[in-house]
Protein backbone atom coordinates (compact mmCIF):
# COMPACT_ATOMS: atom_id res chain seq x y z
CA UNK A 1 312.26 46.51 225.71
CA UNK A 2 310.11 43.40 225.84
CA UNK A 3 307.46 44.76 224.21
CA UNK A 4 309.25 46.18 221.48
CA UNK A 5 310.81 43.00 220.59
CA UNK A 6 307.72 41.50 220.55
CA UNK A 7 305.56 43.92 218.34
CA UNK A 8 308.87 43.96 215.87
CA UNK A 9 308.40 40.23 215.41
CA UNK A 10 304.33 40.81 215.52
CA UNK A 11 305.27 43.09 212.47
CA UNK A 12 307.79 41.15 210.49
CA UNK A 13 305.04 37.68 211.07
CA UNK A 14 302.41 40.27 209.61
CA UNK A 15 304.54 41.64 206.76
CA UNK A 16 305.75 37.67 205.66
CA UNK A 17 301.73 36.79 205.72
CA UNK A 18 300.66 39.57 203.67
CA UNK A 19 303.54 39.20 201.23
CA UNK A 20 302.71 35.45 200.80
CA UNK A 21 298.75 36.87 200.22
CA UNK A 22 300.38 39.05 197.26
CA UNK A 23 302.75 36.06 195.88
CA UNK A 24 299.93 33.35 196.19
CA UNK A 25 297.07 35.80 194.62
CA UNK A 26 299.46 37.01 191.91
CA UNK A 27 300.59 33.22 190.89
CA UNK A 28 296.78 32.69 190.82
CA UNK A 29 295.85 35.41 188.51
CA UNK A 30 298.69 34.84 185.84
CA UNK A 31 297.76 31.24 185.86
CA UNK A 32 294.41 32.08 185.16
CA UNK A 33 295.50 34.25 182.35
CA UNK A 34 297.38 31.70 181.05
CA UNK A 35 294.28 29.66 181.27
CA UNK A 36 292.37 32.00 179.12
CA UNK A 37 294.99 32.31 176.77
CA UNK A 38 295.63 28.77 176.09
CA UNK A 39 291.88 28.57 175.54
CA UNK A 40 291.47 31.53 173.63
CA UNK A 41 289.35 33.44 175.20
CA UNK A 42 288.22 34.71 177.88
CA UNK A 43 284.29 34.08 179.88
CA UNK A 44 282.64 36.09 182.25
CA UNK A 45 284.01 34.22 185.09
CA UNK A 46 287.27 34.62 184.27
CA UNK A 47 286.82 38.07 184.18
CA UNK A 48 285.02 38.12 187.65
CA UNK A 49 288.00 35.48 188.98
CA UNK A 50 290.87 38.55 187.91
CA UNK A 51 288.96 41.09 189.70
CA UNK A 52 288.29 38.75 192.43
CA UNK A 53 292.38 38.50 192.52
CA UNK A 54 292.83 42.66 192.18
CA UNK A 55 290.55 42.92 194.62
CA UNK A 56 292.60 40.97 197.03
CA UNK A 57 295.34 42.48 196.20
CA UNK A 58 293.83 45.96 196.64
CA UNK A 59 293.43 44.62 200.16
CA UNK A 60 297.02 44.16 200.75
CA UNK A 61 298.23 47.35 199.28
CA UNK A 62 295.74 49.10 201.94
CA UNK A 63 296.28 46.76 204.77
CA UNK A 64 299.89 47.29 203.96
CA UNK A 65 299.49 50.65 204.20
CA UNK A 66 297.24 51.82 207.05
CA UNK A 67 297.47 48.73 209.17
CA UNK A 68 293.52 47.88 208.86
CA UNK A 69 291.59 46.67 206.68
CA UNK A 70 287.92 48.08 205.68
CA UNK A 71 285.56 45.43 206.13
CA UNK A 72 283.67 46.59 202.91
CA UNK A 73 286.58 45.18 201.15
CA UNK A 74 286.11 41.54 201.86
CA UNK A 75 282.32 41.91 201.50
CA UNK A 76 283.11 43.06 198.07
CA UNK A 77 285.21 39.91 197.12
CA UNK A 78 282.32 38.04 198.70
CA UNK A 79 279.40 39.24 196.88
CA UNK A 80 281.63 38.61 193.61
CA UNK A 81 282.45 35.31 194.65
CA UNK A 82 278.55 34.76 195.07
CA UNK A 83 277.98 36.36 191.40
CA UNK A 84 280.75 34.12 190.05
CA UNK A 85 279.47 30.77 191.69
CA UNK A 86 275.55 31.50 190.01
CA UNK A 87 277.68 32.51 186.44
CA UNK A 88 279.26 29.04 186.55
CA UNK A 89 276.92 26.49 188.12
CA UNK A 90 274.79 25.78 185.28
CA UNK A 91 273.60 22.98 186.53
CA UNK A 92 272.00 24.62 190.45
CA UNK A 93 268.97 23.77 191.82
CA UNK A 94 265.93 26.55 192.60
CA UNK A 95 266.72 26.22 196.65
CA UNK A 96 270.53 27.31 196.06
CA UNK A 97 269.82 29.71 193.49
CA UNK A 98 267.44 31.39 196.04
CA UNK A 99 270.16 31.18 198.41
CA UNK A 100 272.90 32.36 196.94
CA UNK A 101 270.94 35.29 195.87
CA UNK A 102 269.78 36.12 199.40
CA UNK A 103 273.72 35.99 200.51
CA UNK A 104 274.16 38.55 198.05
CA UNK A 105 271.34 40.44 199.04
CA UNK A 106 272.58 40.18 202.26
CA UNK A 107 276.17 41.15 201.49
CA UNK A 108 275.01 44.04 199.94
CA UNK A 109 272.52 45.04 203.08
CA UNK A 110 275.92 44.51 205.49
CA UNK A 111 278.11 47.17 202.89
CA UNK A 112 274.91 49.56 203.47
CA UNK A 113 274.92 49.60 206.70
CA UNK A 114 279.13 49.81 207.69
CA UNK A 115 278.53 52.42 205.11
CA UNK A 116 276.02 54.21 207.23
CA UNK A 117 277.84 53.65 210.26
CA UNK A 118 280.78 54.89 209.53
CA UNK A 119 278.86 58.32 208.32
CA UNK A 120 277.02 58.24 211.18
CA UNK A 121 278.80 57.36 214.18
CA UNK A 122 282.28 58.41 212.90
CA UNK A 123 284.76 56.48 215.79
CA UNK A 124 288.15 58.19 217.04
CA UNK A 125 291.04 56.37 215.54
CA UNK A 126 292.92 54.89 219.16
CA UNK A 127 295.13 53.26 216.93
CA UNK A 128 297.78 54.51 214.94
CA UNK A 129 298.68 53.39 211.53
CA UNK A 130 301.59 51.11 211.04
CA UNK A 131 304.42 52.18 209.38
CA UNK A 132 305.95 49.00 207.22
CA UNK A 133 308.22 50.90 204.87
């Protein structure tokens, strides 16, 4: 009885955290399409910043779903992040251009090889997917 009580409240502290992810990240993106529209247009950031925001909420919707979360998925919002912070540093030095391009490169290595991984040594599921709905 104990337990269940305490993997109900494990699941309703989950659920609250991922719906204030998906309020927070949604109040982000419409103020940054507000931004572009009081400016009147719309940059290249700002177009990586939205997908930065869908991606995260792509995140939710699956973690939401299956109870896990596939670490490409942050990797990808990473490796944008990088691409976003080179786009709107004008002003960056050699060294940090150099590394910012390696943590890329590096992102992109770490995506390869879960990617491999997971086609390669396929793991039995122990776990069952959570059922929020």
């Amino acid at each position: 009885m104990r337990d269940k009580v305490a993997s109900a409240a494990l699941n309703m502290i989950e659920r609250g955290g991922l719906i204030i992810i998906l309020i927070a990240t949604l109040f982000a993106g419409f103020g940054e399409i507000r931004h572009m529209f009081t400016v009147g247009q719309a940059s290249v950031t700002d177009l990586l910043l939205l997908f930065m925001y869908l991606e995260i909420v792509s995140m939710v919707a699956v973690y939401w779903r299956a109870g896990k979360l596939p670490v490409r998925m942050p990797l990808y919002v990473a490796m944008v992040g990088l691409a976003r912070h080179l786009i709107v540093d004008q002003q960056i030095e050699a060294m940090e251009l150099l590394a910012t391009s390696f943590g890329i490169l590096l992102l992109a290595f770490a995506v390869l090889v879960v990617r491999y991984g997971h086609l390669k040594f396929p793991y039995e599921d122990k776990f069952e997917p959570r059922n929020f709905s």
